[in-house]
PDB file of N, CA and C in Angstrom:
ATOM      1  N   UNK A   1     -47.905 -28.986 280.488  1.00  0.00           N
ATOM      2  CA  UNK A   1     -48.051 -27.826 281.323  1.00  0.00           C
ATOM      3  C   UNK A   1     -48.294 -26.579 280.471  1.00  0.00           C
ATOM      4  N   UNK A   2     -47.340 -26.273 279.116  1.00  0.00           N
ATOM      5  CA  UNK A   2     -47.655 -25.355 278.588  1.00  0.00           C
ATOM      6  C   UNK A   2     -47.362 -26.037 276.995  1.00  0.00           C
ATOM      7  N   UNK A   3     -48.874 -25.004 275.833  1.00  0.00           N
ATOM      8  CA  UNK A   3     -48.363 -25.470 274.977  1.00  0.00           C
ATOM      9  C   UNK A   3     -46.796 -25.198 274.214  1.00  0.00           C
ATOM     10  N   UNK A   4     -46.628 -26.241 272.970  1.00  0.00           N
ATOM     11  CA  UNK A   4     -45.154 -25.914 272.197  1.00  0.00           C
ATOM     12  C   UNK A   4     -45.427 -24.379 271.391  1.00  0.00           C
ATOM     13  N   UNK A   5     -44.686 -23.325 271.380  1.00  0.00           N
ATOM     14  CA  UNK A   5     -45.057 -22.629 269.848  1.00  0.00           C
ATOM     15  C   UNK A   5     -44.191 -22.312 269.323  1.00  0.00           C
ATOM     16  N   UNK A   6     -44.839 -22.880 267.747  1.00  0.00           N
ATOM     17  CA  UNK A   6     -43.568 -22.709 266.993  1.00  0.00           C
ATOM     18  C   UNK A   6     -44.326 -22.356 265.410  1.00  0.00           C
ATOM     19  N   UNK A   7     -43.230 -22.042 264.755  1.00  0.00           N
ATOM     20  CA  UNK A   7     -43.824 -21.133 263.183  1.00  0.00           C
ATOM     21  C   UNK A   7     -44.129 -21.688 262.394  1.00  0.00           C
ATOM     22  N   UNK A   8     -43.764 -23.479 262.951  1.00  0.00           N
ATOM     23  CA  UNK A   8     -43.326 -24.450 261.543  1.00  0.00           C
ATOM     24  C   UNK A   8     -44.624 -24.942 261.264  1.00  0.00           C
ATOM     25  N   UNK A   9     -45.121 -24.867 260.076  1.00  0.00           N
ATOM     26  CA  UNK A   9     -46.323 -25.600 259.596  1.00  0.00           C
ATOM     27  C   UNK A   9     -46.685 -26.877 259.587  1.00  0.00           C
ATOM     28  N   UNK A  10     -45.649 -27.697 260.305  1.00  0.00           N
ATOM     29  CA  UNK A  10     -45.228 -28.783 259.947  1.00  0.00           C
ATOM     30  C   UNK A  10     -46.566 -29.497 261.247  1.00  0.00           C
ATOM     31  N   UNK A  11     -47.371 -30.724 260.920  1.00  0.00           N
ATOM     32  CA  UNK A  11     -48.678 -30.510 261.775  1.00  0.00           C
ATOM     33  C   UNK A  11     -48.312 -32.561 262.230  1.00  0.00           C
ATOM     34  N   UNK A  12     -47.079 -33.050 262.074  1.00  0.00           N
ATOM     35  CA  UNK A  12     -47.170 -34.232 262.606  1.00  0.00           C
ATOM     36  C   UNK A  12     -47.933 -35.201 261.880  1.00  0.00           C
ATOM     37  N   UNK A  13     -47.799 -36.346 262.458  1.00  0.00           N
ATOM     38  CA  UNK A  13     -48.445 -37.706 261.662  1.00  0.00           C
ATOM     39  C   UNK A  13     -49.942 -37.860 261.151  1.00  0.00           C
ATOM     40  N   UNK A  14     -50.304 -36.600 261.368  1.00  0.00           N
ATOM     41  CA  UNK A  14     -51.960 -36.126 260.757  1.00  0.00           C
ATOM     42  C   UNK A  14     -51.331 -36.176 259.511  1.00  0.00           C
ATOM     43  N   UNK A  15     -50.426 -35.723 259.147  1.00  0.00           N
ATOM     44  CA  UNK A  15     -49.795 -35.307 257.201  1.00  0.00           C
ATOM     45  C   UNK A  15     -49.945 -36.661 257.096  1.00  0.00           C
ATOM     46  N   UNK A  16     -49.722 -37.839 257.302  1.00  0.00           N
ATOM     47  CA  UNK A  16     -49.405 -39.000 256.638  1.00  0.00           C
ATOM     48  C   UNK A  16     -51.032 -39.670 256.841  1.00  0.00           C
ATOM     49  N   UNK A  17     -51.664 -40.052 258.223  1.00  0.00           N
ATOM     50  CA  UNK A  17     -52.698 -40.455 258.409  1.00  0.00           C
ATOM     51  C   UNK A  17     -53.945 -39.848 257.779  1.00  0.00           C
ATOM     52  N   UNK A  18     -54.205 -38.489 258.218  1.00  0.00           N
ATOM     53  CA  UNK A  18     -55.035 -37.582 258.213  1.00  0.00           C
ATOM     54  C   UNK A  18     -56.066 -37.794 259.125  1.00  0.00           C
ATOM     55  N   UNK A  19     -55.905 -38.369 259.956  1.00  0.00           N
ATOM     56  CA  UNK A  19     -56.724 -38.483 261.240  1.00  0.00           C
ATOM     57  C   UNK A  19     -56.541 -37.480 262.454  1.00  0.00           C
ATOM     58  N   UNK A  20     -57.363 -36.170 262.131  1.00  0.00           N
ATOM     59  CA  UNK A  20     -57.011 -35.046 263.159  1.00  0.00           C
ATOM     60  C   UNK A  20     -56.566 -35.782 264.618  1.00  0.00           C
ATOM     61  N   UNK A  21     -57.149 -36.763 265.133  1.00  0.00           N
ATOM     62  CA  UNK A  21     -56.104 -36.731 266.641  1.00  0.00           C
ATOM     63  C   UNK A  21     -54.607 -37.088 266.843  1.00  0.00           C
ATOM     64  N   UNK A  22     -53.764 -37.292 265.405  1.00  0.00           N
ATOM     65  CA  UNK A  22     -52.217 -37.178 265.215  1.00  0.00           C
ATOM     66  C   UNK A  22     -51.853 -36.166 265.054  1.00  0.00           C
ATOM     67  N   UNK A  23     -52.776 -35.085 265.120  1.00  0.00           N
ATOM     68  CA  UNK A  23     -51.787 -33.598 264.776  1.00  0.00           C
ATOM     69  C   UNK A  23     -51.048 -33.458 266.113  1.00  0.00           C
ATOM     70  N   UNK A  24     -49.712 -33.110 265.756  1.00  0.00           N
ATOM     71  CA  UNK A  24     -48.924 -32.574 266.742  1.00  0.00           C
ATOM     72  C   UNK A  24     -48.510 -33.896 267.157  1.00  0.00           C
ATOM     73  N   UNK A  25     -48.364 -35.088 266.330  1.00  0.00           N
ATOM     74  CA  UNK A  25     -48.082 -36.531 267.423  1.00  0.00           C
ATOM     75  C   UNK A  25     -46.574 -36.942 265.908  1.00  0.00           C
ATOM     76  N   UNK A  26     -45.130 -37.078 266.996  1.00  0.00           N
ATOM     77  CA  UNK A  26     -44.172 -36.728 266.633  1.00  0.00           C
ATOM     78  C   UNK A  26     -43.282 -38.417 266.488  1.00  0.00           C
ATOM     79  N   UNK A  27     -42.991 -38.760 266.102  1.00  0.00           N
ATOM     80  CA  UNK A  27     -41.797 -39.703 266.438  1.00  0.00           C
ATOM     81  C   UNK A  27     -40.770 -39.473 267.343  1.00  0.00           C
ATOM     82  N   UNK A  28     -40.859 -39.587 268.527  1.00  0.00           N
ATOM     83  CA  UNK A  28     -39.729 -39.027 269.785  1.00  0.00           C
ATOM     84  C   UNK A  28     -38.225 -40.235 269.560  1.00  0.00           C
ATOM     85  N   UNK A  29     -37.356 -39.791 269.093  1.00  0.00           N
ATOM     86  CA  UNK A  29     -36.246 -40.931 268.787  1.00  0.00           C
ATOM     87  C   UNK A  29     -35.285 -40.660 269.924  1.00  0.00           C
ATOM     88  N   UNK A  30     -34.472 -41.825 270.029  1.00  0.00           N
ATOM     89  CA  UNK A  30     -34.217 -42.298 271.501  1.00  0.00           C
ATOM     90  C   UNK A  30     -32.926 -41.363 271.829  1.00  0.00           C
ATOM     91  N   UNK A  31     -32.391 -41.410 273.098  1.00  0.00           N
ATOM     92  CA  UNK A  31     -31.690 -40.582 273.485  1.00  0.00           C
ATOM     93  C   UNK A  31     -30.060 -41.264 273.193  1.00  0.00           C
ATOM     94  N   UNK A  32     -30.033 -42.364 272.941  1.00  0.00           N
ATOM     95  CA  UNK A  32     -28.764 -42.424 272.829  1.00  0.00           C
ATOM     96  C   UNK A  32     -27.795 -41.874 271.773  1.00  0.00           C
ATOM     97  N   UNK A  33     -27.275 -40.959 271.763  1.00  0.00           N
ATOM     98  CA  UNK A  33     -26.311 -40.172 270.815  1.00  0.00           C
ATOM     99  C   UNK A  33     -26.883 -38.913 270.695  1.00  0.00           C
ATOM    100  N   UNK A  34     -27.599 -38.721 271.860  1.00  0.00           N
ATOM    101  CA  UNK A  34     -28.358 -37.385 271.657  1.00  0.00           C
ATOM    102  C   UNK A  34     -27.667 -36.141 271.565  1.00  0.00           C
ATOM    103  N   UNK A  35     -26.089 -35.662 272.024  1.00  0.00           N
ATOM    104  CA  UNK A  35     -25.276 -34.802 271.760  1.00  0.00           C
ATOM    105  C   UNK A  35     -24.918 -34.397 270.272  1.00  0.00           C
ATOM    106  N   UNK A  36     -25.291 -35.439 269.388  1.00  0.00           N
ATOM    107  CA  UNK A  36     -25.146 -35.254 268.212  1.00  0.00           C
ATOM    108  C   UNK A  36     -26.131 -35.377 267.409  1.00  0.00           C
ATOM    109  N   UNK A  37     -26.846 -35.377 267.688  1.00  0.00           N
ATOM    110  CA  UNK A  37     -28.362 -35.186 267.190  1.00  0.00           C
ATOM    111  C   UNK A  37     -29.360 -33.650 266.980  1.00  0.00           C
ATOM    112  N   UNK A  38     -28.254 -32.498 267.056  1.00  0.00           N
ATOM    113  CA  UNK A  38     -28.977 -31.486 266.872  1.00  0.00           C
ATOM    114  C   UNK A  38     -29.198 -31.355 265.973  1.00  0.00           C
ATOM    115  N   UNK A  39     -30.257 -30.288 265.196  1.00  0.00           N
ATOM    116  CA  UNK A  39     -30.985 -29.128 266.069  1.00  0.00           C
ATOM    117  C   UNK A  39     -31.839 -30.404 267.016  1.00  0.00           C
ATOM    118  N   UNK A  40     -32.815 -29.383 267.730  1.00  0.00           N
ATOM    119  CA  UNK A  40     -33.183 -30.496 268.698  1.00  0.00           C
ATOM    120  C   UNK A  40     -35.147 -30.047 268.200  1.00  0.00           C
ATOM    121  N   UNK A  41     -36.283 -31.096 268.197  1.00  0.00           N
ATOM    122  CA  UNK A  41     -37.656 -30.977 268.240  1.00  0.00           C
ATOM    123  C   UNK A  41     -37.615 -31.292 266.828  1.00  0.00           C
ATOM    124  N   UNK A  42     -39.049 -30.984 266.609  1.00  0.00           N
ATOM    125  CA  UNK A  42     -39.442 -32.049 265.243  1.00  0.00           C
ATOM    126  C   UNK A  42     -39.199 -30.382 264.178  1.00  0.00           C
ATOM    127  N   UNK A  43     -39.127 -29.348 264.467  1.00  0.00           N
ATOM    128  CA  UNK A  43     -39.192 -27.936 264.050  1.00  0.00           C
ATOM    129  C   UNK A  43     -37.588 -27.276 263.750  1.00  0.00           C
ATOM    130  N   UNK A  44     -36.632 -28.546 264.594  1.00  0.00           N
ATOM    131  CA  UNK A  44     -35.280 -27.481 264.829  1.00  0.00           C
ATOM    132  C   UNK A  44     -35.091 -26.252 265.474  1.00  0.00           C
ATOM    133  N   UNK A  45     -35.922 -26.067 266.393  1.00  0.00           N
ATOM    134  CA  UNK A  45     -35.878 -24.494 266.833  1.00  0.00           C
ATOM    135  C   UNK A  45     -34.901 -25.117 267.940  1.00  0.00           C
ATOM    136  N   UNK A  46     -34.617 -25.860 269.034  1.00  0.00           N
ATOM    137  CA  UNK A  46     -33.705 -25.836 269.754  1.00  0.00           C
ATOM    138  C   UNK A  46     -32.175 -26.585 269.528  1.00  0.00           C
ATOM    139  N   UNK A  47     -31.273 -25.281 269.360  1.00  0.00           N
ATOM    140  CA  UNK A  47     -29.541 -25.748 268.723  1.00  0.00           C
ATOM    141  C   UNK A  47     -29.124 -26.392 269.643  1.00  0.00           C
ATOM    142  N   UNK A  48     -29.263 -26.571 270.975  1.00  0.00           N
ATOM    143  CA  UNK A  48     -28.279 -26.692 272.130  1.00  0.00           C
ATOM    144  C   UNK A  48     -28.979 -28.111 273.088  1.00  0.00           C
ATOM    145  N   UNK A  49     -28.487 -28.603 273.633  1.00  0.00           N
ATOM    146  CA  UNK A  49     -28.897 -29.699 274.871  1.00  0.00           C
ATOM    147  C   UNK A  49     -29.152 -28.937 275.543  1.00  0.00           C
ATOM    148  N   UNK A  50     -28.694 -27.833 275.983  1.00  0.00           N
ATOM    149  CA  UNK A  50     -29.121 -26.699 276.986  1.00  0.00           C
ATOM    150  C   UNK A  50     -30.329 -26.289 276.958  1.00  0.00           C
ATOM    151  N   UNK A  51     -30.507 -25.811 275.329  1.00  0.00           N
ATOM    152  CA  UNK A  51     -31.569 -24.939 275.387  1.00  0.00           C
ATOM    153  C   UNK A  51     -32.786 -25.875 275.157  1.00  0.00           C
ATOM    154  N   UNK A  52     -33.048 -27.133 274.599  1.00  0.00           N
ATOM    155  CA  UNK A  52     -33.788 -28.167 274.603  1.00  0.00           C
ATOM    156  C   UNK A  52     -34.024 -28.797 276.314  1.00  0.00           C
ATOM    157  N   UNK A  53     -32.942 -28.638 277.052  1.00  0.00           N
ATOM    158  CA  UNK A  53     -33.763 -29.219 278.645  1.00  0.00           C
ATOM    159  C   UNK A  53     -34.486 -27.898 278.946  1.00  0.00           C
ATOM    160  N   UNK A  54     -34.108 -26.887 278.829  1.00  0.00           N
ATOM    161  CA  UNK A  54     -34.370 -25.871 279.378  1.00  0.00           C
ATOM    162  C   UNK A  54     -36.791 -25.215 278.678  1.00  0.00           C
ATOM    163  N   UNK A  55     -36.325 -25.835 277.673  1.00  0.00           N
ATOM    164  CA  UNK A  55     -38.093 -25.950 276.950  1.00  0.00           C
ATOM    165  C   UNK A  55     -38.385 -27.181 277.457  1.00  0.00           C
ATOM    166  N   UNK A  56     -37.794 -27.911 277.624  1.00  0.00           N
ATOM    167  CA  UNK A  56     -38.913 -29.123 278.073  1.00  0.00           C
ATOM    168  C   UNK A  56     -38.711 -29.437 279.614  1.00  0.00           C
ATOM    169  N   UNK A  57     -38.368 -28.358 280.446  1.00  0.00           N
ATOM    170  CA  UNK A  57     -38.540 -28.368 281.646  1.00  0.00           C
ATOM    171  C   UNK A  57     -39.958 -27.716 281.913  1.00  0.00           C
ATOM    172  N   UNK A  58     -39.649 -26.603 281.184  1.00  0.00           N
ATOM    173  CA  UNK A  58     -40.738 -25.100 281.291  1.00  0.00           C
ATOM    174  C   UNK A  58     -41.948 -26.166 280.898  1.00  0.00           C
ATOM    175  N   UNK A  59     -42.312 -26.417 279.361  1.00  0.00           N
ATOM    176  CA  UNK A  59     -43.006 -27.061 278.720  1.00  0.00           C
ATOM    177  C   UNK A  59     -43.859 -28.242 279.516  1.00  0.00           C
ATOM    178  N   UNK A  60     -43.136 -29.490 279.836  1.00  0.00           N
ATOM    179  CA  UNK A  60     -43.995 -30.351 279.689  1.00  0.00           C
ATOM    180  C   UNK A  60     -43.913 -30.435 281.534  1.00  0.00           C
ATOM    181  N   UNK A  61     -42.669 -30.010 282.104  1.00  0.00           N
ATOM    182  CA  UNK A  61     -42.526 -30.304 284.147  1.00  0.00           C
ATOM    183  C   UNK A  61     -43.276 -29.174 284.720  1.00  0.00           C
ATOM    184  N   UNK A  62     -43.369 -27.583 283.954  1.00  0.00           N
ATOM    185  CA  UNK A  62     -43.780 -26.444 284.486  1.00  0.00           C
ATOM    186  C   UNK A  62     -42.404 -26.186 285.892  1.00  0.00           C
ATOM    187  N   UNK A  63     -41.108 -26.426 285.543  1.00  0.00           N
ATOM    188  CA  UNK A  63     -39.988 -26.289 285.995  1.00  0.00           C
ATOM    189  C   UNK A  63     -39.259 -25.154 285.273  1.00  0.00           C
ATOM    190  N   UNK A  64     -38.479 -24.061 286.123  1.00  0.00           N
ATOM    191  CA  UNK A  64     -38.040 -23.373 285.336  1.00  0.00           C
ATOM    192  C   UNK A  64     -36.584 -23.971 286.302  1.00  0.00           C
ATOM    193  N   UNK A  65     -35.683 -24.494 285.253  1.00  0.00           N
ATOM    194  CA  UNK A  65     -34.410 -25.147 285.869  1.00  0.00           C
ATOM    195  C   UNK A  65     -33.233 -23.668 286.256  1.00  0.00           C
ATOM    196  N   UNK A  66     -32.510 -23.892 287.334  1.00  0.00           N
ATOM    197  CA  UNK A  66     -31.475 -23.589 287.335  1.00  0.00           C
ATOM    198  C   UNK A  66     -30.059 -23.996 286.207  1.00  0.00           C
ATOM    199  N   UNK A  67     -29.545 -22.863 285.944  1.00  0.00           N
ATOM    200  CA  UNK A  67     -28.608 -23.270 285.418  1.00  0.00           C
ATOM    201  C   UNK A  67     -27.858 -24.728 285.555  1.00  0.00           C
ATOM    202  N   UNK A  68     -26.941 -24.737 286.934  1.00  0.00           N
ATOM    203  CA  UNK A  68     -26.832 -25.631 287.401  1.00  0.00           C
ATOM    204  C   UNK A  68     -27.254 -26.929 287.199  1.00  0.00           C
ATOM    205  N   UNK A  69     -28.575 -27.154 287.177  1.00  0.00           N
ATOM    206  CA  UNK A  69     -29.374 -28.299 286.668  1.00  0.00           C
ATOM    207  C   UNK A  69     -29.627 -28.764 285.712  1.00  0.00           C
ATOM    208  N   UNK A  70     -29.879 -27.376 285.254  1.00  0.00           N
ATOM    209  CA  UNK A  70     -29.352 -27.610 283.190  1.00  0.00           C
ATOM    210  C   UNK A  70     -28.290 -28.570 282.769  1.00  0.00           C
ATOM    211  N   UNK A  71     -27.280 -27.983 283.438  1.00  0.00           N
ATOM    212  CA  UNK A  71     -25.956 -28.332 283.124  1.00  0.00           C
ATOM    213  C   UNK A  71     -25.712 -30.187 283.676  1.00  0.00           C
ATOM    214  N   UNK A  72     -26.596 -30.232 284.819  1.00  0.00           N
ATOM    215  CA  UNK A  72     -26.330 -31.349 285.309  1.00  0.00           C
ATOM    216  C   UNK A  72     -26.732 -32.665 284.702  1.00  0.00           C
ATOM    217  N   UNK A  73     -28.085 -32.293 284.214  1.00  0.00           N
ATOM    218  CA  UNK A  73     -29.059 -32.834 282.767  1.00  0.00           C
ATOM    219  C   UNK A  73     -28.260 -33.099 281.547  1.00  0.00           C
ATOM    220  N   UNK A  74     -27.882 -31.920 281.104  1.00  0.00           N
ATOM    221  CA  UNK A  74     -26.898 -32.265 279.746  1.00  0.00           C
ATOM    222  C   UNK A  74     -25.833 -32.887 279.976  1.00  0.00           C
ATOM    223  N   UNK A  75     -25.118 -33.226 281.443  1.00  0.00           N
ATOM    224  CA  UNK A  75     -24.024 -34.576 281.711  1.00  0.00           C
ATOM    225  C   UNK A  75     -24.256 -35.719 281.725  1.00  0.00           C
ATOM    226  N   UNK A  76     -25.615 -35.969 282.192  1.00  0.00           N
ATOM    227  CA  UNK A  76     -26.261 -37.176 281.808  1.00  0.00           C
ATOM    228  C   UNK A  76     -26.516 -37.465 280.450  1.00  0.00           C
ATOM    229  N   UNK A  77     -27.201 -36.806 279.635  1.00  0.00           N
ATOM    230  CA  UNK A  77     -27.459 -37.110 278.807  1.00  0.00           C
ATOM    231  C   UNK A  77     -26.338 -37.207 277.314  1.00  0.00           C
ATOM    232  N   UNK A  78     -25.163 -36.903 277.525  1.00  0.00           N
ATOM    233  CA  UNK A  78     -24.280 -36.789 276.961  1.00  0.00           C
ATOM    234  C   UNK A  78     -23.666 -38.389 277.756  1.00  0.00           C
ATOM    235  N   UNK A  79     -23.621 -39.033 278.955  1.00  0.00           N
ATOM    236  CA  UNK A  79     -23.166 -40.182 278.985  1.00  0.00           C
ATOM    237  C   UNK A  79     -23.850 -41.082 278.078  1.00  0.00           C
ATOM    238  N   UNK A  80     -25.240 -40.833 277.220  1.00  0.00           N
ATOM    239  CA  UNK A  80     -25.576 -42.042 276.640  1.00  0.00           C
ATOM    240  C   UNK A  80     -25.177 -42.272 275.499  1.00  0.00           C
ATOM    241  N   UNK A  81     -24.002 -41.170 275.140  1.00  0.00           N
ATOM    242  CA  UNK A  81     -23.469 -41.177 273.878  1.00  0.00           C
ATOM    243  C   UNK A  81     -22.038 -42.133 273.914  1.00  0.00           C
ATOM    244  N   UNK A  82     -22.072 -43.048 272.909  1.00  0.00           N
ATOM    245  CA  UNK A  82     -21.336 -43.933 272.893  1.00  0.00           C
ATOM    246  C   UNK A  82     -21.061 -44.238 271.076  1.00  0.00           C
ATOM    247  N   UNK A  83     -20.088 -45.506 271.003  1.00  0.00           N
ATOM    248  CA  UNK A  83     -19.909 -45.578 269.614  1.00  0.00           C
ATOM    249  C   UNK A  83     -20.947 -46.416 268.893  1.00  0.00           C
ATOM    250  N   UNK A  84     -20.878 -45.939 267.458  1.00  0.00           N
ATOM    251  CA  UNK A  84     -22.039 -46.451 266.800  1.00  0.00           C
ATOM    252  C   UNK A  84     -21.681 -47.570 266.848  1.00  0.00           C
ATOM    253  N   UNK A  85     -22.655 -48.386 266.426  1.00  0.00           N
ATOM    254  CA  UNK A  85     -22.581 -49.976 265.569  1.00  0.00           C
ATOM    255  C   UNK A  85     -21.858 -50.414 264.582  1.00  0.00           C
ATOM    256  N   UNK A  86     -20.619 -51.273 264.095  1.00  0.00           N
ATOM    257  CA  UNK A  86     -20.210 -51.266 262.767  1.00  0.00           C
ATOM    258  C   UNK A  86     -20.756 -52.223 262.331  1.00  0.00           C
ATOM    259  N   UNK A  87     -22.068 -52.113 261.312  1.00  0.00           N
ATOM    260  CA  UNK A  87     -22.526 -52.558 260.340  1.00  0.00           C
ATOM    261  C   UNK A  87     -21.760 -53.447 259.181  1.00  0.00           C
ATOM    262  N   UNK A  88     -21.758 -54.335 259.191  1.00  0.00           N
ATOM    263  CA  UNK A  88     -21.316 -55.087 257.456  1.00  0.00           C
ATOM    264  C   UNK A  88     -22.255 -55.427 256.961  1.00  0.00           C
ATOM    265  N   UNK A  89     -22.085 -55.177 255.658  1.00  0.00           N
ATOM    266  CA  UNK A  89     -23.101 -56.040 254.666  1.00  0.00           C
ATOM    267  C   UNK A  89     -22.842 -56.971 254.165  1.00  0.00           C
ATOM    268  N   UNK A  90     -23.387 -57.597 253.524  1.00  0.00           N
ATOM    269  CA  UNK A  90     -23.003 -59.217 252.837  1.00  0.00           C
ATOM    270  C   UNK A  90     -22.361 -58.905 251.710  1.00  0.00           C
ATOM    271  N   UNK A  91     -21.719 -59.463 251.262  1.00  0.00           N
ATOM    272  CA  UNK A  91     -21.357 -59.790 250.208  1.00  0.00           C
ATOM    273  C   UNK A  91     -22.151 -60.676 249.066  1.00  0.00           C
ATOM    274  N   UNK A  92     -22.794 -59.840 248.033  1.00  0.00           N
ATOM    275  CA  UNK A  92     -23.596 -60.968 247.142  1.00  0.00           C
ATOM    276  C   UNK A  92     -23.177 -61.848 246.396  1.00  0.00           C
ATOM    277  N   UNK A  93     -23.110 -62.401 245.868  1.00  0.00           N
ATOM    278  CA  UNK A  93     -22.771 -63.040 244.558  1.00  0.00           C
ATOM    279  C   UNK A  93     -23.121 -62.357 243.393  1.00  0.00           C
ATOM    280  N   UNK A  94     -21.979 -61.919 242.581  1.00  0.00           N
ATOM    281  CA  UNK A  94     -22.137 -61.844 241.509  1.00  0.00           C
ATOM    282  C   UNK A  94     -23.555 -62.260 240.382  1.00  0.00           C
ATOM    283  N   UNK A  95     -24.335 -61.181 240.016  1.00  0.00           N
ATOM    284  CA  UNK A  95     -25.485 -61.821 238.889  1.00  0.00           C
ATOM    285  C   UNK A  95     -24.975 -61.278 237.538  1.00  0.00           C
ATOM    286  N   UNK A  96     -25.483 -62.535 236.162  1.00  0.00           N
ATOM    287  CA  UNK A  96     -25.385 -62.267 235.437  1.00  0.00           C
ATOM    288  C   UNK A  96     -26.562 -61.914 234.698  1.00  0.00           C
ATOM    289  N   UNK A  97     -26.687 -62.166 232.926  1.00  0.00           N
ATOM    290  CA  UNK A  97     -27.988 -61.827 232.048  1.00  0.00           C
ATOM    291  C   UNK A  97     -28.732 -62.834 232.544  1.00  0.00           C
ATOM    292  N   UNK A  98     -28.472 -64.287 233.104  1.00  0.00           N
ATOM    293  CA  UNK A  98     -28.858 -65.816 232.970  1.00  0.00           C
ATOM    294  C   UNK A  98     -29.290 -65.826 234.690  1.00  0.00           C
ATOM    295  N   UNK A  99     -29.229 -64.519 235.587  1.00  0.00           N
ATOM    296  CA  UNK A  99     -29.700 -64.715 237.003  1.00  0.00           C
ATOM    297  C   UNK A  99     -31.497 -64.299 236.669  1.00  0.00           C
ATOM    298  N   UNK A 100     -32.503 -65.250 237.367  1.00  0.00           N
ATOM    299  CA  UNK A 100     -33.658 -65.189 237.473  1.00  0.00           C
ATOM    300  C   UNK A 100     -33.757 -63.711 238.021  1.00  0.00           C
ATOM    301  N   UNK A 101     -34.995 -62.794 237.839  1.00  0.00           N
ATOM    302  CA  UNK A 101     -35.309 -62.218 237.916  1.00  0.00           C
ATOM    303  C   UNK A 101     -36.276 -61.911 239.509  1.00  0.00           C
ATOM    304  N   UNK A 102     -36.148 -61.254 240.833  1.00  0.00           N
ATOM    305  CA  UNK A 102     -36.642 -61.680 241.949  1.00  0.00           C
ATOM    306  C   UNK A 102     -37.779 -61.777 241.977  1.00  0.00           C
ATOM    307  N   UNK A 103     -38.970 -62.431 242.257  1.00  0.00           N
ATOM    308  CA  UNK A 103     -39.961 -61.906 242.475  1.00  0.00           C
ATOM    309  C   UNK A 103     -40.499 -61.672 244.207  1.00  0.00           C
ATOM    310  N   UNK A 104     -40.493 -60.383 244.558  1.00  0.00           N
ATOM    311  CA  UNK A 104     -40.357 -60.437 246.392  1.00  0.00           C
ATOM    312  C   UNK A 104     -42.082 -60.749 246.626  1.00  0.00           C
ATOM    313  N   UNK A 105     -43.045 -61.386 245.893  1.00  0.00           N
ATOM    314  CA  UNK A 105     -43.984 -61.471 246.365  1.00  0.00           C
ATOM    315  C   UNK A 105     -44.544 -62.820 246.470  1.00  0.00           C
ATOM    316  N   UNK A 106     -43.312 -63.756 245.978  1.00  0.00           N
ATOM    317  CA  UNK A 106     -43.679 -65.314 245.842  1.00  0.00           C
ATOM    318  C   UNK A 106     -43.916 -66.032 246.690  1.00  0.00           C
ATOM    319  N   UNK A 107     -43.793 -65.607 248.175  1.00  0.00           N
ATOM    320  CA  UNK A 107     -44.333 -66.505 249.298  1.00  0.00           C
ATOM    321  C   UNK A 107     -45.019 -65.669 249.788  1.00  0.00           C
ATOM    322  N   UNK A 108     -45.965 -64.884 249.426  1.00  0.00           N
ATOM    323  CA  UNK A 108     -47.230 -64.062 249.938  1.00  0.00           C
ATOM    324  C   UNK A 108     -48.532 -64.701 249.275  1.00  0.00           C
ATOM    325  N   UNK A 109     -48.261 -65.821 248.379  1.00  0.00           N
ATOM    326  CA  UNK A 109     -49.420 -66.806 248.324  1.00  0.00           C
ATOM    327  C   UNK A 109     -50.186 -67.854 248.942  1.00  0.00           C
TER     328      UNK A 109
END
């Protein structure tokens, strides 16, 4: 509905590709734990869940939210916050001078 503006030079997956139709094309990462995931956009300009529904109402719905709704948005989205994953790692075995050396490309023949 309206474009983003922002100061940051930062021009999206064109930097890595260089194929002008990735400028401005972002990695959007998922919402779960999104309360703790600030600042908020690929720029950091939005600190708040508030102030992040509140640009991407305007922005991409052409909605200018009520407070209220704001607020009702950031309750939802704060339920998808839950506990992380506990990760273990393996345990290796011990290498010595006499452990082969890996080679990670030996079954790519």
């Amino acid at each position: 509905m309206e474009p983003y503006q922002t100061t940051s030079p930062v021009e999206g997956r064109a930097a890595v590709t260089g194929v002008d139709a990735d400028r401005f094309s972002f990695k959007v990462p998922t919402l779960r734990n999104v309360e703790y995931t600030y600042p908020y956009f690929h720029d950091g300009d939005a600190r708040t869940l508030e102030e992040a529904t509140d640009i991407m109402g305007r922005l991409q719905l052409g909605r200018v939210y009520e407070e209220q709704e704001v607020n009702q948005i950031v309750a939802f989205l704060k339920t998808l916050t839950g506990d992380m994953p506990q990760l273990t790692l393996p345990m290796l075995p011990p290498s010595s001078n006499d452990t082969p050396a890996p080679d990670p490309y030996a079954d790519a023949q």
